[in-house]
C-alpha atoms as a PDB file:
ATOM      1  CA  UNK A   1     142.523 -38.135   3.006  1.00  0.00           C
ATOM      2  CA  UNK A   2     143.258 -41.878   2.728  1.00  0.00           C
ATOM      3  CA  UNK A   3     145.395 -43.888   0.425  1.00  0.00           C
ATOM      4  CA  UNK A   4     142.276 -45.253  -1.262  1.00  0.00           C
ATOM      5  CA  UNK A   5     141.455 -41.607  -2.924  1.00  0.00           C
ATOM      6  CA  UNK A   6     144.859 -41.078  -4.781  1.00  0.00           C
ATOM      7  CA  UNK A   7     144.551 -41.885  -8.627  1.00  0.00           C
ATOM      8  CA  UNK A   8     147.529 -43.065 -10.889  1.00  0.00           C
ATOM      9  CA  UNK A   9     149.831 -40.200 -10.512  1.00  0.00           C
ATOM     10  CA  UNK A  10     149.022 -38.738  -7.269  1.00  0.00           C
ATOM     11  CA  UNK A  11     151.146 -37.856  -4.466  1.00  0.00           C
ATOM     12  CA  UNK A  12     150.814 -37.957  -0.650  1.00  0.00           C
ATOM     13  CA  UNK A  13     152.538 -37.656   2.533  1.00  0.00           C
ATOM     14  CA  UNK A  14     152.184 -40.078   5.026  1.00  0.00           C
ATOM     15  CA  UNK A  15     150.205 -38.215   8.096  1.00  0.00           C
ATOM     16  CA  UNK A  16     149.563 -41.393  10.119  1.00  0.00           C
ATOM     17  CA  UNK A  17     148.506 -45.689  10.325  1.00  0.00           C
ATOM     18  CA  UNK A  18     145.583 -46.855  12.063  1.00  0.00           C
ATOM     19  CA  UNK A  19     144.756 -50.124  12.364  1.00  0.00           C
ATOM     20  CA  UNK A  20     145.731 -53.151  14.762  1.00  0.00           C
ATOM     21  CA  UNK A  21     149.597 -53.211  15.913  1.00  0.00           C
ATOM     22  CA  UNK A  22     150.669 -55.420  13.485  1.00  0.00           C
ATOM     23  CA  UNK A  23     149.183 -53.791  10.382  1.00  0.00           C
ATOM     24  CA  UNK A  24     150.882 -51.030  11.854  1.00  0.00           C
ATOM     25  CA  UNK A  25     154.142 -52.353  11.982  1.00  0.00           C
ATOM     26  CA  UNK A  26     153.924 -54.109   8.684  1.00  0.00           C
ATOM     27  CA  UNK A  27     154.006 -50.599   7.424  1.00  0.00           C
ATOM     28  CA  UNK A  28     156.177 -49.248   9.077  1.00  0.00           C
ATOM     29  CA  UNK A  29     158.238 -51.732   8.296  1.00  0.00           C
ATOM     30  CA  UNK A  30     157.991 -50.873   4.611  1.00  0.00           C
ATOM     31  CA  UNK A  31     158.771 -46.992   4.956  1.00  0.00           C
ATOM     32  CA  UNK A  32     155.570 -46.093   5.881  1.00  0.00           C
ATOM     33  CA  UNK A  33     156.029 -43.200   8.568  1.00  0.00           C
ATOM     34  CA  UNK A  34     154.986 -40.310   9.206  1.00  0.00           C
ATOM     35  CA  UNK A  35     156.569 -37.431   6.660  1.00  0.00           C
ATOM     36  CA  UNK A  36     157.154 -40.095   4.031  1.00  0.00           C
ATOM     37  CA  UNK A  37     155.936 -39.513   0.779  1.00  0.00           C
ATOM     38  CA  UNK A  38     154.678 -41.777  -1.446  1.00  0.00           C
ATOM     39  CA  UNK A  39     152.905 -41.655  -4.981  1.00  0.00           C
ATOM     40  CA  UNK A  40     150.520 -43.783  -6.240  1.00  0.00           C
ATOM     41  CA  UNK A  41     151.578 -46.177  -9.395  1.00  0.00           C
ATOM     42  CA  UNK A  42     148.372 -48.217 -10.034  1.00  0.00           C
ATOM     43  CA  UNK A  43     144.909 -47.941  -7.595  1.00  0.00           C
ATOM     44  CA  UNK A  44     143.218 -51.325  -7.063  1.00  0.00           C
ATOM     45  CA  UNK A  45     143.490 -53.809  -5.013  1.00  0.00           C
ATOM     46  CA  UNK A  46     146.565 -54.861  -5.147  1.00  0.00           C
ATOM     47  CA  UNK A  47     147.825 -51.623  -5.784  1.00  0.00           C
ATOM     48  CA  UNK A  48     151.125 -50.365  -6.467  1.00  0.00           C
ATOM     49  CA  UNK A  49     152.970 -47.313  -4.421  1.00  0.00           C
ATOM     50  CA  UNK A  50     156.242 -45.974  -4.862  1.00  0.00           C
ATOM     51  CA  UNK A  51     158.023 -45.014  -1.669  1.00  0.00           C
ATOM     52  CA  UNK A  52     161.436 -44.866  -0.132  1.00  0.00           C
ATOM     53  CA  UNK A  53     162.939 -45.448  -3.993  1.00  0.00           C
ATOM     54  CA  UNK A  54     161.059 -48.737  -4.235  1.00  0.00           C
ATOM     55  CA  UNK A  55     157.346 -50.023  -5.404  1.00  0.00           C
ATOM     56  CA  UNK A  56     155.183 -51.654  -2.939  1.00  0.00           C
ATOM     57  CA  UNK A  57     151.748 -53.552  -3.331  1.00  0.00           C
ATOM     58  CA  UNK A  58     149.267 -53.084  -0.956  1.00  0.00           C
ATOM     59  CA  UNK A  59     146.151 -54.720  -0.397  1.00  0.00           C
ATOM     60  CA  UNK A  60     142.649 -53.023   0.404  1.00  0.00           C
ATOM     61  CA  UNK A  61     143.095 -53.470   4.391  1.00  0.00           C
ATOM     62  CA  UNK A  62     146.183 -51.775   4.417  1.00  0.00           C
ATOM     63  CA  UNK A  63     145.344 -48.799   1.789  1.00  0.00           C
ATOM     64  CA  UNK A  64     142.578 -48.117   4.503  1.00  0.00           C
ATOM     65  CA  UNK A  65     144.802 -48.248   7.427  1.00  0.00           C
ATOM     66  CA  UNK A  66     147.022 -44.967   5.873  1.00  0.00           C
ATOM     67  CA  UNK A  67     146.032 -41.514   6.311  1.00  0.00           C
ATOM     68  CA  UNK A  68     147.923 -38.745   4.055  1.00  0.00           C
ATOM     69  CA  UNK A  69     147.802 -34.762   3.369  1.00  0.00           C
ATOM     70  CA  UNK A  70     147.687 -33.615  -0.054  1.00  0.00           C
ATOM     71  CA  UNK A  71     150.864 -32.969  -1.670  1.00  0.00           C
END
């Protein structure tokens, strides 16, 4: 499952990035590793995930880089 299928509401845990290197550090950078969970504020483009305590926006080239399991 991918970051792009979560509605407002939804929860996830982080199972892995793809992408190039540094899209992949970006994220990582922000807390996204694998085991984190995150939950899904607003969908779009930007959208808005909570994770770590804190809200991040992400655009569409990062939501596809992130691939989650179901909470």
């Amino acid at each position: 499952m991918g970051l792009l299928d979560l509605q407002a509401g939804d929860c996830g845990i982080v199972e892995g990035i793809g992408g190039s290197q540094q899209a992949c550090k970006r994220l990582a950078d922000l807390g996204f590793v694998p085991g984190a969970e995150i939950t899904m504020i607003r969908p779009g483009s930007p959208c808005i995930i909570r994770i770590g305590g804190r809200c991040v926006g992400l655009g569409a080239e990062h939501q596809r880089a992130i691939l989650l399991n179901a909470v």
